[in-house]
C-alpha atoms as a PDB file:
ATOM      1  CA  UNK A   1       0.000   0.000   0.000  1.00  0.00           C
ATOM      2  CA  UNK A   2       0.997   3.725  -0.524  1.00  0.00           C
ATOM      3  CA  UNK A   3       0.535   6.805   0.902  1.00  0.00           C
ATOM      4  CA  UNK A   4       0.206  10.047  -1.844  1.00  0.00           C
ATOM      5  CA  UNK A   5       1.921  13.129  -0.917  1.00  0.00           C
ATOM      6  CA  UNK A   6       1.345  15.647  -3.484  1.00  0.00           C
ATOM      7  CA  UNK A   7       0.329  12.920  -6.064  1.00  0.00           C
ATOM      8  CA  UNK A   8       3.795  11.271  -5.148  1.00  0.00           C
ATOM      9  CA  UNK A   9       3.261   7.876  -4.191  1.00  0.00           C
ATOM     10  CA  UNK A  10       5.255   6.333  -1.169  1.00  0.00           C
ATOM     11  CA  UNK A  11       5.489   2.945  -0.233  1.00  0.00           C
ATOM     12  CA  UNK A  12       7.168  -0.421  -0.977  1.00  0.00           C
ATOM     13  CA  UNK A  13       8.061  -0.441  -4.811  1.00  0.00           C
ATOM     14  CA  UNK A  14       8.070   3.438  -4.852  1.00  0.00           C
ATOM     15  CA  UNK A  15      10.825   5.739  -5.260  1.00  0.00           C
ATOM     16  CA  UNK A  16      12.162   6.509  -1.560  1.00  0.00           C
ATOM     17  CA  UNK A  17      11.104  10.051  -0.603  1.00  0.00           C
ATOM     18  CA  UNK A  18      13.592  12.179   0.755  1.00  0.00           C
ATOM     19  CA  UNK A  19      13.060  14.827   3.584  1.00  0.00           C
ATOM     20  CA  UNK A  20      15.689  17.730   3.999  1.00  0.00           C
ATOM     21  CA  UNK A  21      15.124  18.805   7.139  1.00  0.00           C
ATOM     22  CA  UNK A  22      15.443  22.315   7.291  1.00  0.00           C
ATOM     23  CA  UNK A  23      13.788  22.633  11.170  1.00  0.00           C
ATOM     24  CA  UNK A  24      14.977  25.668  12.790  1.00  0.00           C
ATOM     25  CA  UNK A  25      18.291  25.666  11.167  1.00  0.00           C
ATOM     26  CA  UNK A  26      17.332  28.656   9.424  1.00  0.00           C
ATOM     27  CA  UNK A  27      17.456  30.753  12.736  1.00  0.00           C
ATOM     28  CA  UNK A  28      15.047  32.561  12.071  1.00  0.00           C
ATOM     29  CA  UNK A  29      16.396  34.369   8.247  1.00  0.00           C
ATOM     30  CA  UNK A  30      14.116  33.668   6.043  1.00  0.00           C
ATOM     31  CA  UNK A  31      17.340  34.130   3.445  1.00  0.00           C
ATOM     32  CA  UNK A  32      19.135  31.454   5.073  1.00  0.00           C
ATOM     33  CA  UNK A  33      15.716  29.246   4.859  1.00  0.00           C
ATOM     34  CA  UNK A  34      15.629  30.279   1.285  1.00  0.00           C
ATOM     35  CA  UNK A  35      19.389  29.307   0.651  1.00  0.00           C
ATOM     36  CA  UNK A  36      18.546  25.902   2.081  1.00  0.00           C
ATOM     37  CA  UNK A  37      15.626  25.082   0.212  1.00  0.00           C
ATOM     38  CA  UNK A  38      17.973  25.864  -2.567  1.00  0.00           C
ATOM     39  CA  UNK A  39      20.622  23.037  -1.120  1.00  0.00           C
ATOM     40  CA  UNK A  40      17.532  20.521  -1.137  1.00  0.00           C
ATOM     41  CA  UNK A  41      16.577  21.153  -4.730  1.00  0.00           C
ATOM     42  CA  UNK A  42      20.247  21.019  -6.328  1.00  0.00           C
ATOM     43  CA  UNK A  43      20.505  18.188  -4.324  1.00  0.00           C
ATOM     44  CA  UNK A  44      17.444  16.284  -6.269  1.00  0.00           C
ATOM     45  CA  UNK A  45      15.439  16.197  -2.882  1.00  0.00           C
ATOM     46  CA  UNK A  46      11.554  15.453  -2.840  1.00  0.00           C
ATOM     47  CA  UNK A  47      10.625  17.864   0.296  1.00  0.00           C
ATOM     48  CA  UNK A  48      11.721  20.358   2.729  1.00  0.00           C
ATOM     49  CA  UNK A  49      10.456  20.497   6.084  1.00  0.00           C
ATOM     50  CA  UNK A  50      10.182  23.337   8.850  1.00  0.00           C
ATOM     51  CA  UNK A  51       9.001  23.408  12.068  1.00  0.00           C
ATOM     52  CA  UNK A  52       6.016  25.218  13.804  1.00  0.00           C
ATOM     53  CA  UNK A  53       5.221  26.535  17.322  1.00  0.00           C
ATOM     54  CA  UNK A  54       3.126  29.006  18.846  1.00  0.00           C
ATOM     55  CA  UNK A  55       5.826  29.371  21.965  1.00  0.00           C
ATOM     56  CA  UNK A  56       3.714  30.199  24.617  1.00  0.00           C
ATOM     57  CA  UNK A  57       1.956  26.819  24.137  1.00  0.00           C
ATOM     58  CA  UNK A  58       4.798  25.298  23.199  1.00  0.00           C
ATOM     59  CA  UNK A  59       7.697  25.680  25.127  1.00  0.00           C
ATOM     60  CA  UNK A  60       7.170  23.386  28.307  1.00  0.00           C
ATOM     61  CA  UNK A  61       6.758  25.517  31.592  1.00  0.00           C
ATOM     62  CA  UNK A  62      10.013  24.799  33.448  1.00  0.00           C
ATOM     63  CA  UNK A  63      11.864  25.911  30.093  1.00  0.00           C
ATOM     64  CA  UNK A  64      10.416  29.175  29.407  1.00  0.00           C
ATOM     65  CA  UNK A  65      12.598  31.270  31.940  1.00  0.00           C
ATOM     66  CA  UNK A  66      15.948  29.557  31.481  1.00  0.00           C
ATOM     67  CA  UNK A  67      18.578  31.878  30.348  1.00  0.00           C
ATOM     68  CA  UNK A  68      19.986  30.316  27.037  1.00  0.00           C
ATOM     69  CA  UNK A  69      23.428  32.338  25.776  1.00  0.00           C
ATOM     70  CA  UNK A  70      22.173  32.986  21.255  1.00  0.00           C
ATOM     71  CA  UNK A  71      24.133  35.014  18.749  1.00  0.00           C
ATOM     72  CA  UNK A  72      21.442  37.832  19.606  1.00  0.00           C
ATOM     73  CA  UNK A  73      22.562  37.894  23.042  1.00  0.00           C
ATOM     74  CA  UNK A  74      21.387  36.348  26.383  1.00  0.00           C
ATOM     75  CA  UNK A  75      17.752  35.617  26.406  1.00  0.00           C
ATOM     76  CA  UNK A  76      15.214  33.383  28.245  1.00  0.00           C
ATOM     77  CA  UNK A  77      13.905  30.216  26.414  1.00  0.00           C
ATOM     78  CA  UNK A  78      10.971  31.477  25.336  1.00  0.00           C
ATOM     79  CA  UNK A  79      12.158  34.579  24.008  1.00  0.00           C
ATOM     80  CA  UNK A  80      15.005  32.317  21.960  1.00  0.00           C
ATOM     81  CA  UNK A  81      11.910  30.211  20.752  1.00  0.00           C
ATOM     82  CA  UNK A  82      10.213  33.564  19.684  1.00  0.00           C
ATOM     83  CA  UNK A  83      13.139  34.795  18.064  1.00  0.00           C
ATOM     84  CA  UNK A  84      13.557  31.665  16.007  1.00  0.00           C
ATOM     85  CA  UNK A  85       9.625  31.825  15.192  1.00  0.00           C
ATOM     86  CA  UNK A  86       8.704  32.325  11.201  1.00  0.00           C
ATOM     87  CA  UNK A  87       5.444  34.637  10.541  1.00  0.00           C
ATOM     88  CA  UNK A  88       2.548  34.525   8.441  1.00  0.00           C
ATOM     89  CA  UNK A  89       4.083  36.506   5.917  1.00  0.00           C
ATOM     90  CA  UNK A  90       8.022  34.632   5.838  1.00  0.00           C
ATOM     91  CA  UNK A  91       6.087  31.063   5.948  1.00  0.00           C
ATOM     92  CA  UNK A  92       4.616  32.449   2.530  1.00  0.00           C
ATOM     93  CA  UNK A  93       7.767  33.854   0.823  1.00  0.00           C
ATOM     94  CA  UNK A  94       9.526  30.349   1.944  1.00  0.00           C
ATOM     95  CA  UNK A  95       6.717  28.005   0.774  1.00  0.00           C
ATOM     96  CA  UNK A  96       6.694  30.087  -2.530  1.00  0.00           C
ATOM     97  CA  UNK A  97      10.051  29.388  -2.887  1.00  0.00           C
ATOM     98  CA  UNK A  98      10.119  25.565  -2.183  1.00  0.00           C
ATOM     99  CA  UNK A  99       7.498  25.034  -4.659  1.00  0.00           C
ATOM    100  CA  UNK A 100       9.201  27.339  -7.017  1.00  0.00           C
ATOM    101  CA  UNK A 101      12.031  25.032  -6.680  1.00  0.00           C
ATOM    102  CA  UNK A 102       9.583  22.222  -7.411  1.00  0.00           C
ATOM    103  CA  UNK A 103      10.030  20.683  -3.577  1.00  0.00           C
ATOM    104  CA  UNK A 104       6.854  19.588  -1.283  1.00  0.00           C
ATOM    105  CA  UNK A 105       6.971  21.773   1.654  1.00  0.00           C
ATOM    106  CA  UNK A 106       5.438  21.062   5.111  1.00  0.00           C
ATOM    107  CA  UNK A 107       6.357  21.459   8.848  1.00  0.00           C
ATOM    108  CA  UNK A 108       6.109  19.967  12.228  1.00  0.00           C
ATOM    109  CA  UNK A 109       2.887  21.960  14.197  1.00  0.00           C
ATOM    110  CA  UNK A 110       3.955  21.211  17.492  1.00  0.00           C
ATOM    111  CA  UNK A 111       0.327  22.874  18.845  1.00  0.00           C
ATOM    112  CA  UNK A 112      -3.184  22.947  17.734  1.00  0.00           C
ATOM    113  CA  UNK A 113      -3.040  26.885  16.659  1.00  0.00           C
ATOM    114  CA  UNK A 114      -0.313  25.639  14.573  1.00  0.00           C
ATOM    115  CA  UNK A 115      -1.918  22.949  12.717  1.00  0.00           C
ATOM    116  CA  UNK A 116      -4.866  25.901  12.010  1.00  0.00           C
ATOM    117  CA  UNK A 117      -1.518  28.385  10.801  1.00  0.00           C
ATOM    118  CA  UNK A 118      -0.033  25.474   8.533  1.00  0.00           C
ATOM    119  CA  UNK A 119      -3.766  24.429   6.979  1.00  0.00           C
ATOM    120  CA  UNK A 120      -4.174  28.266   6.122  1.00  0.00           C
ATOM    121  CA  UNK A 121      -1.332  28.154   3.697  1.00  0.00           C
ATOM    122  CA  UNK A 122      -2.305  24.883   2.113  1.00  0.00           C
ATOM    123  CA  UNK A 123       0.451  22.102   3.284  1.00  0.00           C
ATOM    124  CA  UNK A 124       0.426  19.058   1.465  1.00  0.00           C
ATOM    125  CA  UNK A 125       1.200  17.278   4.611  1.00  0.00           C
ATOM    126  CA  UNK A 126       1.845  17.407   8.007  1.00  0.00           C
ATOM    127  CA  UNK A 127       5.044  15.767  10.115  1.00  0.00           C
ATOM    128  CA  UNK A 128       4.401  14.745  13.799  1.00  0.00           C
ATOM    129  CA  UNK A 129       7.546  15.884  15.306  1.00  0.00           C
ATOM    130  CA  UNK A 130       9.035  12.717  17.979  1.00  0.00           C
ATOM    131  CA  UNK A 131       8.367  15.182  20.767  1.00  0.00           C
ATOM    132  CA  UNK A 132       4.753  15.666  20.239  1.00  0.00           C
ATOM    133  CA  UNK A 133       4.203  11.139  19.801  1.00  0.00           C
ATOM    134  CA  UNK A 134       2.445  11.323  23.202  1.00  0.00           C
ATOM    135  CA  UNK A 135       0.331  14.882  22.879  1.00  0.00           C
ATOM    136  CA  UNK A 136      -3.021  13.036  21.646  1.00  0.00           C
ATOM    137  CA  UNK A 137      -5.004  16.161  21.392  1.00  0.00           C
ATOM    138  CA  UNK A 138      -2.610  17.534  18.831  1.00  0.00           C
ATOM    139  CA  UNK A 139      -2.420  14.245  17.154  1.00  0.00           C
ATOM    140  CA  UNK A 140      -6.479  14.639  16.675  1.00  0.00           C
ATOM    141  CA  UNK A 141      -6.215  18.154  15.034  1.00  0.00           C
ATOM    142  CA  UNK A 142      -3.570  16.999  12.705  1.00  0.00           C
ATOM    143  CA  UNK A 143      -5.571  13.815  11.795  1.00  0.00           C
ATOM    144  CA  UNK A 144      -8.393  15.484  11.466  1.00  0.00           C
ATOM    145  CA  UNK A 145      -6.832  17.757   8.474  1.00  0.00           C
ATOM    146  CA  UNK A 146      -7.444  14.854   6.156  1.00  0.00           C
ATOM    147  CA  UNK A 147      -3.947  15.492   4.767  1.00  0.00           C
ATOM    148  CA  UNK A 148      -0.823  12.724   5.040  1.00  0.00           C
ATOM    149  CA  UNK A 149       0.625  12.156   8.074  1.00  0.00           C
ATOM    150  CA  UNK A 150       4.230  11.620   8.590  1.00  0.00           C
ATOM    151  CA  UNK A 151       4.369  10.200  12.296  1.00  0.00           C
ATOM    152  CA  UNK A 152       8.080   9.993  14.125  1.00  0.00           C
ATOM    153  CA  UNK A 153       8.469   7.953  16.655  1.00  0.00           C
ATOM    154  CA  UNK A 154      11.677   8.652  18.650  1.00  0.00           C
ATOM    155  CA  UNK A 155      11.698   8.380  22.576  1.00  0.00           C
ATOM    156  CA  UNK A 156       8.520   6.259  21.853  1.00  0.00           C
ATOM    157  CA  UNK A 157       7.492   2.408  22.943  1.00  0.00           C
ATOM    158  CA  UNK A 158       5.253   0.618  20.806  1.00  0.00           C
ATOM    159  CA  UNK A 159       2.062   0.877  23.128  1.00  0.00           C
ATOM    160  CA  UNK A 160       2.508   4.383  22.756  1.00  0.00           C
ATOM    161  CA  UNK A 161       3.088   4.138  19.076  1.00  0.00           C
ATOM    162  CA  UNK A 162      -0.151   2.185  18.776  1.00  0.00           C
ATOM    163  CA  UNK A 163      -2.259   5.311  20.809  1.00  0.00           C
ATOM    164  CA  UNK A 164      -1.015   7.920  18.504  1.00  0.00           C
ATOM    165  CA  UNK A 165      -2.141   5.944  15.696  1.00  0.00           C
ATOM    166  CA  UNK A 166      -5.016   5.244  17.100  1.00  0.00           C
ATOM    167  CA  UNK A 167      -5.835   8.961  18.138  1.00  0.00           C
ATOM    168  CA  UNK A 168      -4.217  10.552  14.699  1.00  0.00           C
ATOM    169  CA  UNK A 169      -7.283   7.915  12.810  1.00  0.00           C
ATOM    170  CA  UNK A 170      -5.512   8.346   9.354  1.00  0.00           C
ATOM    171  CA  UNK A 171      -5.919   5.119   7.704  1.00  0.00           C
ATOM    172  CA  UNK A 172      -4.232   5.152   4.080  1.00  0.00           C
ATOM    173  CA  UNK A 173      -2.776   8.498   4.681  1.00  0.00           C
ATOM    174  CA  UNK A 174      -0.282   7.444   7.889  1.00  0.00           C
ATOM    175  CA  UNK A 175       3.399   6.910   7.117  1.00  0.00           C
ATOM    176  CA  UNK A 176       6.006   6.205  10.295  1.00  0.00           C
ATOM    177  CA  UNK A 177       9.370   6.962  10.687  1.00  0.00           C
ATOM    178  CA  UNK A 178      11.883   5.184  13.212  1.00  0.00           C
ATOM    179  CA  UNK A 179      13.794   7.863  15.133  1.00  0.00           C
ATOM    180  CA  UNK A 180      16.317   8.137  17.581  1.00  0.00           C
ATOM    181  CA  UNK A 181      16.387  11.236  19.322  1.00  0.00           C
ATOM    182  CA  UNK A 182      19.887  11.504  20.214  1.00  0.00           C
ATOM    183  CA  UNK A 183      21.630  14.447  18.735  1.00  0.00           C
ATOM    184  CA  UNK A 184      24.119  13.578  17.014  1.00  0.00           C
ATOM    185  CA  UNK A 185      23.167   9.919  17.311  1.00  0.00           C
ATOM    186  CA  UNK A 186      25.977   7.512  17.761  1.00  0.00           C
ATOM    187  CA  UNK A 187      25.619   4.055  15.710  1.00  0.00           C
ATOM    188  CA  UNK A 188      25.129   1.699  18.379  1.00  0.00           C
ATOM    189  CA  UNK A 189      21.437   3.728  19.182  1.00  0.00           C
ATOM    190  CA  UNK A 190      20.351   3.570  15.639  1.00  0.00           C
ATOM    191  CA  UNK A 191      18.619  -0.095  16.060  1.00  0.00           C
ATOM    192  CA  UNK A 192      17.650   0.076  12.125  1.00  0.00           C
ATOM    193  CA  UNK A 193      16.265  -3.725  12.208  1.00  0.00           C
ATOM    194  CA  UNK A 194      13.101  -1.523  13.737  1.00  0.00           C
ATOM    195  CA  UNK A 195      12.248  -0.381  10.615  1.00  0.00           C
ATOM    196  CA  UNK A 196      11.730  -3.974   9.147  1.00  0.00           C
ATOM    197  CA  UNK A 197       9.962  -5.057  12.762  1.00  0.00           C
ATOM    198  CA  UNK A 198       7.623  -1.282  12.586  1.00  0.00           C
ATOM    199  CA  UNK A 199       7.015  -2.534   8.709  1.00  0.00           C
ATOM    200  CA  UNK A 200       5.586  -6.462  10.467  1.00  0.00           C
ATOM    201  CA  UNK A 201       3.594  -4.118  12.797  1.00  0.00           C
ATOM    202  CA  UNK A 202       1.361  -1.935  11.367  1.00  0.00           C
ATOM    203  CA  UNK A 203       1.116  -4.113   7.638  1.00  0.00           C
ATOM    204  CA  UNK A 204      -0.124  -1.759   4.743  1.00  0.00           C
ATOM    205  CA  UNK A 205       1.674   1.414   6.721  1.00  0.00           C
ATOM    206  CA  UNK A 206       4.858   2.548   4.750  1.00  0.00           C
ATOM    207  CA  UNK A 207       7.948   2.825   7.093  1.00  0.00           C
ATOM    208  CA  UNK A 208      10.770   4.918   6.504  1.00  0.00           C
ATOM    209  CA  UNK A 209      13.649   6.446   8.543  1.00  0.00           C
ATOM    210  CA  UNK A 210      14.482  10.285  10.219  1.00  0.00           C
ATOM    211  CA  UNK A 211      18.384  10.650  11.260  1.00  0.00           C
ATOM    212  CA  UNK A 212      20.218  12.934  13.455  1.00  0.00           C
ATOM    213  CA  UNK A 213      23.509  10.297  13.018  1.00  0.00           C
ATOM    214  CA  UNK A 214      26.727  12.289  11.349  1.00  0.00           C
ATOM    215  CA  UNK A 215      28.074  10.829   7.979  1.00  0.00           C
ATOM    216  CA  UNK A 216      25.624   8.927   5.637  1.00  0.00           C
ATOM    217  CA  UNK A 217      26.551   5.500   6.267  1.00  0.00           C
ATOM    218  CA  UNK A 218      23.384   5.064   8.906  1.00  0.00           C
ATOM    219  CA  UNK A 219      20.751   6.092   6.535  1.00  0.00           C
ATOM    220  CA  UNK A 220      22.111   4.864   3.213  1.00  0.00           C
ATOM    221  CA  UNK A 221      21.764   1.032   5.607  1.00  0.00           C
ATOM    222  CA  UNK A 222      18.257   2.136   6.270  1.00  0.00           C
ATOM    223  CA  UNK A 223      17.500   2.184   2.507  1.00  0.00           C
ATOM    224  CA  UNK A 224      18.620  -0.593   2.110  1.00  0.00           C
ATOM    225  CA  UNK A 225      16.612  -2.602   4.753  1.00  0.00           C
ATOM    226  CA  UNK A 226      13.304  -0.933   2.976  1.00  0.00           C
ATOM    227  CA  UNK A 227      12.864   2.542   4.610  1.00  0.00           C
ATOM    228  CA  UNK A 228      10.341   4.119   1.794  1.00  0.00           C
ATOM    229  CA  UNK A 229      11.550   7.955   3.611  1.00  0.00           C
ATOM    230  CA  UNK A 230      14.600   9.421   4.437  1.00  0.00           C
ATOM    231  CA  UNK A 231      14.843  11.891   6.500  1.00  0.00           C
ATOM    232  CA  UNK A 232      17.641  14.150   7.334  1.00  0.00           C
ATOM    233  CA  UNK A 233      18.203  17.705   8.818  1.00  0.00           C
ATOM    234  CA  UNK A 234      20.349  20.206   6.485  1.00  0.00           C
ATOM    235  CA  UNK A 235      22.677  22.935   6.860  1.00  0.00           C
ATOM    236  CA  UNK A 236      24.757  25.295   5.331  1.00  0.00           C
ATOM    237  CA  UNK A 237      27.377  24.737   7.521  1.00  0.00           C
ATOM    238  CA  UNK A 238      27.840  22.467  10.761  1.00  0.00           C
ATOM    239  CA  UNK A 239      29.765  24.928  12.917  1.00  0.00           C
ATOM    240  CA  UNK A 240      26.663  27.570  12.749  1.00  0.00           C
ATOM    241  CA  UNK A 241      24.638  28.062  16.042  1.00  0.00           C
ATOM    242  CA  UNK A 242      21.814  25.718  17.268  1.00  0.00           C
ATOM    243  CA  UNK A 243      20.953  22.686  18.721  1.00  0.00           C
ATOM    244  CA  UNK A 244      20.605  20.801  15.434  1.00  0.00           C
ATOM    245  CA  UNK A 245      23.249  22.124  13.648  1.00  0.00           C
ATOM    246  CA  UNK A 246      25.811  19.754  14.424  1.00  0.00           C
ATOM    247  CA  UNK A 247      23.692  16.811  13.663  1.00  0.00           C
ATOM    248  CA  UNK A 248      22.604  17.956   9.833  1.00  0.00           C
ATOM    249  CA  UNK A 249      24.391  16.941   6.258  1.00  0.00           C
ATOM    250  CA  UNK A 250      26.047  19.907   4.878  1.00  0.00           C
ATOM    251  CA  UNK A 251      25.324  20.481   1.246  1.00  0.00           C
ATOM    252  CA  UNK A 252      27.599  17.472  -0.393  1.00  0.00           C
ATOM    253  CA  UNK A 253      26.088  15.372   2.523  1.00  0.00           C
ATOM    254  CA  UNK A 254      22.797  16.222   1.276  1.00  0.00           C
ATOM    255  CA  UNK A 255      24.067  15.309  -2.987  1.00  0.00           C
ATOM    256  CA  UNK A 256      25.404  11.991  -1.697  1.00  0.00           C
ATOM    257  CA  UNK A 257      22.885  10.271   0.131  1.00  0.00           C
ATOM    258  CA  UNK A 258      20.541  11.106  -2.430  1.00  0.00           C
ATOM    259  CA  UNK A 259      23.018  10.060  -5.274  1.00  0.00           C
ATOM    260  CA  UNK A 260      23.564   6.799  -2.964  1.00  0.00           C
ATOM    261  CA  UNK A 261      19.707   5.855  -1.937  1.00  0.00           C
ATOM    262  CA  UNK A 262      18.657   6.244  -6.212  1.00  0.00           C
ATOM    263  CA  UNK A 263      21.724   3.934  -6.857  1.00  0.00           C
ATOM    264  CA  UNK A 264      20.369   1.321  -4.054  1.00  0.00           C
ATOM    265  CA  UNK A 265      17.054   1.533  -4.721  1.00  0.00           C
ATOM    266  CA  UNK A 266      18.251   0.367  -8.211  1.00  0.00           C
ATOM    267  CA  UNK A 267      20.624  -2.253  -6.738  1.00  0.00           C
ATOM    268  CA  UNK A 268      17.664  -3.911  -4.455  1.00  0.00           C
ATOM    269  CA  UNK A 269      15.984  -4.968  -7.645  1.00  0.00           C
ATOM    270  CA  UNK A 270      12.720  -6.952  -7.041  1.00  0.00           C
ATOM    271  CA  UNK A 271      13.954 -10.543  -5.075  1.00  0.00           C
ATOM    272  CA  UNK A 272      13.533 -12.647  -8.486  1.00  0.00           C
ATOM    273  CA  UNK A 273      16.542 -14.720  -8.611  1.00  0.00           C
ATOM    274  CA  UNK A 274      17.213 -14.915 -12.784  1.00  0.00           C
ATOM    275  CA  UNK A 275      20.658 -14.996 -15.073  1.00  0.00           C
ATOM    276  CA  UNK A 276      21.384 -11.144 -15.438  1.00  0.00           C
ATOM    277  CA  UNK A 277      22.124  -9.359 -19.414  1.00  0.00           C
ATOM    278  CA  UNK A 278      25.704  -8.521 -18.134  1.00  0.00           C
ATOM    279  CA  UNK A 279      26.191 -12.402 -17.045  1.00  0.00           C
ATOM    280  CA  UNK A 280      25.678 -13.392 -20.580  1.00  0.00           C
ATOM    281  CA  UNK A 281      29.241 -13.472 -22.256  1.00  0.00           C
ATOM    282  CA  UNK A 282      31.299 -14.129 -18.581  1.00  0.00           C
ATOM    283  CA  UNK A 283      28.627 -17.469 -18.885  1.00  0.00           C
ATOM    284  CA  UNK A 284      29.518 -18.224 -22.223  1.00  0.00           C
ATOM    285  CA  UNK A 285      32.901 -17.700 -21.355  1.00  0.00           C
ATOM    286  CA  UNK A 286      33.466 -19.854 -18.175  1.00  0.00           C
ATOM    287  CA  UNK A 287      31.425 -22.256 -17.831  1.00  0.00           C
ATOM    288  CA  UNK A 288      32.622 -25.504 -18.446  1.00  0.00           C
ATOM    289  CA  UNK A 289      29.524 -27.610 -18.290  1.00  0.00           C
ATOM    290  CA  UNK A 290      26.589 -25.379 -20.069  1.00  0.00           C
ATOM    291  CA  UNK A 291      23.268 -26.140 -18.468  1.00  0.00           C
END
């Protein structure tokens, strides 16, 4: 079964549909955000991906009044997450862009008024951030959008999986993504055989894969265990400030593992064991005792 994002179909047999992550890693320049969605498009990505909060409602309580040190200066929490925050207006230039660029753009809503924000400007999907796996009432307003779902599931169990599917109620439009959320995530947390065992699980529901890991290695071994999404957070450069930064693919990051996943989705092939053109004249050539 696939799921249609945009008319794009994803799923087993499908193209694997690749996420560039922009997040926050814009900090909050819409030029920046523009020079990224750029990065994703050269690169031959399918999507870009942002993320949305209303901060008030956002930021959990005992966060708001830390003091966090930013390139703007020292600031509490919530004023950083204000700072960071994309309006109305920026949302529209960006989106513009992405589909200029020929990209599917969406975001993470990681609060009701947000899922309202992204449905005003027409989203062709919406991404359940790992965070926001046990915040059912969210889950409801995003499932009740009608639109895809892409549903992480870092920091998650499977029982709690199994209620946010339940309270999201998107049959045929649900994809998941196994997540570690561990930034940067070292290899021996990735646990890719999930993928296959989320796959067994939930039958009919594509599964794909969203990683904060350094290098490529990690999510070019996902693709090739049958993750139907990659995911991946981008940068222009890893030294910039933020909390994701040091976890994202740099532009060449970003060409190769998209070069790599088209070149194993080719070598993965479709399981039917048969003599191969190329094996032809070697045959002819070798074998002692034709068949």
């Amino acid at each position: 079964m696939s799921v249609r994002i945009a008319g794009r179909p994803i799923g087993s047999g499908h193209p694997v549909y690749v996420i560039a992550e922009i997040g926050l890693n814009h900090n909050g320049d819409v030029g920046i955000a523009k020079e990224l969605i750029d990065v994703a498009a050269a690169a031959g990505a399918d999507a870009v991906k942002f993320q949305k909060r209303t901060p008030e409602l956002a930021t959990p309580a005992h966060m708001r009044d830390v003091a966090r040190d930013t390139p703007w200066g020292t600031m509490t929490y919530l004023e950083y997450r204000h700072r960071v925050e994309l309006d109305r207006e920026q949302y529209i230039e960006i989106g513009d862009h992405a589909t200029l660029r020929g990209l599917d753009w969406f975001a993470s809503p990681w609060d009701e008024p947000s899922v309202a924000f992204l449905e005003d400007l027409g989203v062709v999907a919406h991404k359940v951030a790992s965070a926001s796996v046990t915040d059912l009432p969210l889950l409801r307003a995003i499932g009740a959008t009608g639109k895809p779902v892409i549903l992480s599931t870092g920091m998650s169990t499977l029982e709690q999986i199994d209620a946010a599917i339940e309270a999201l109620d998107a049959r045929g439009r649900l994809i998941l993504l196994h997540a570690t959320s561990t930034y940067p995530m070292p290899a021996d947390e990735a646990n890719l055989r999930v993928v296959p065992a989320l796959a067994a699980r939930y039958p009919g529901v594509p599964v794909g894969y969203s990683g904060h890991e350094r290098g490529l290695q990690i999510s070019l071994a996902a693709a090739a265990l049958g993750a139907t999404v990659i995911e991946r957070h981008i940068t222009l450069d890893r030294t910039m400030w933020g909390s994701d930064q040091a976890a994202s693919l740099e532009p060449q990051g970003l060409e190769h593992l998209v070069r790599d996943v088209r070149i194993i989705e080719q070598a993965l092939g479709d399981g039917v064991k048969r003599v191969q053109p190329g094996e032809l004249a070697p045959m002819r050539k070798l074998r002692r005792v034709p068949a």
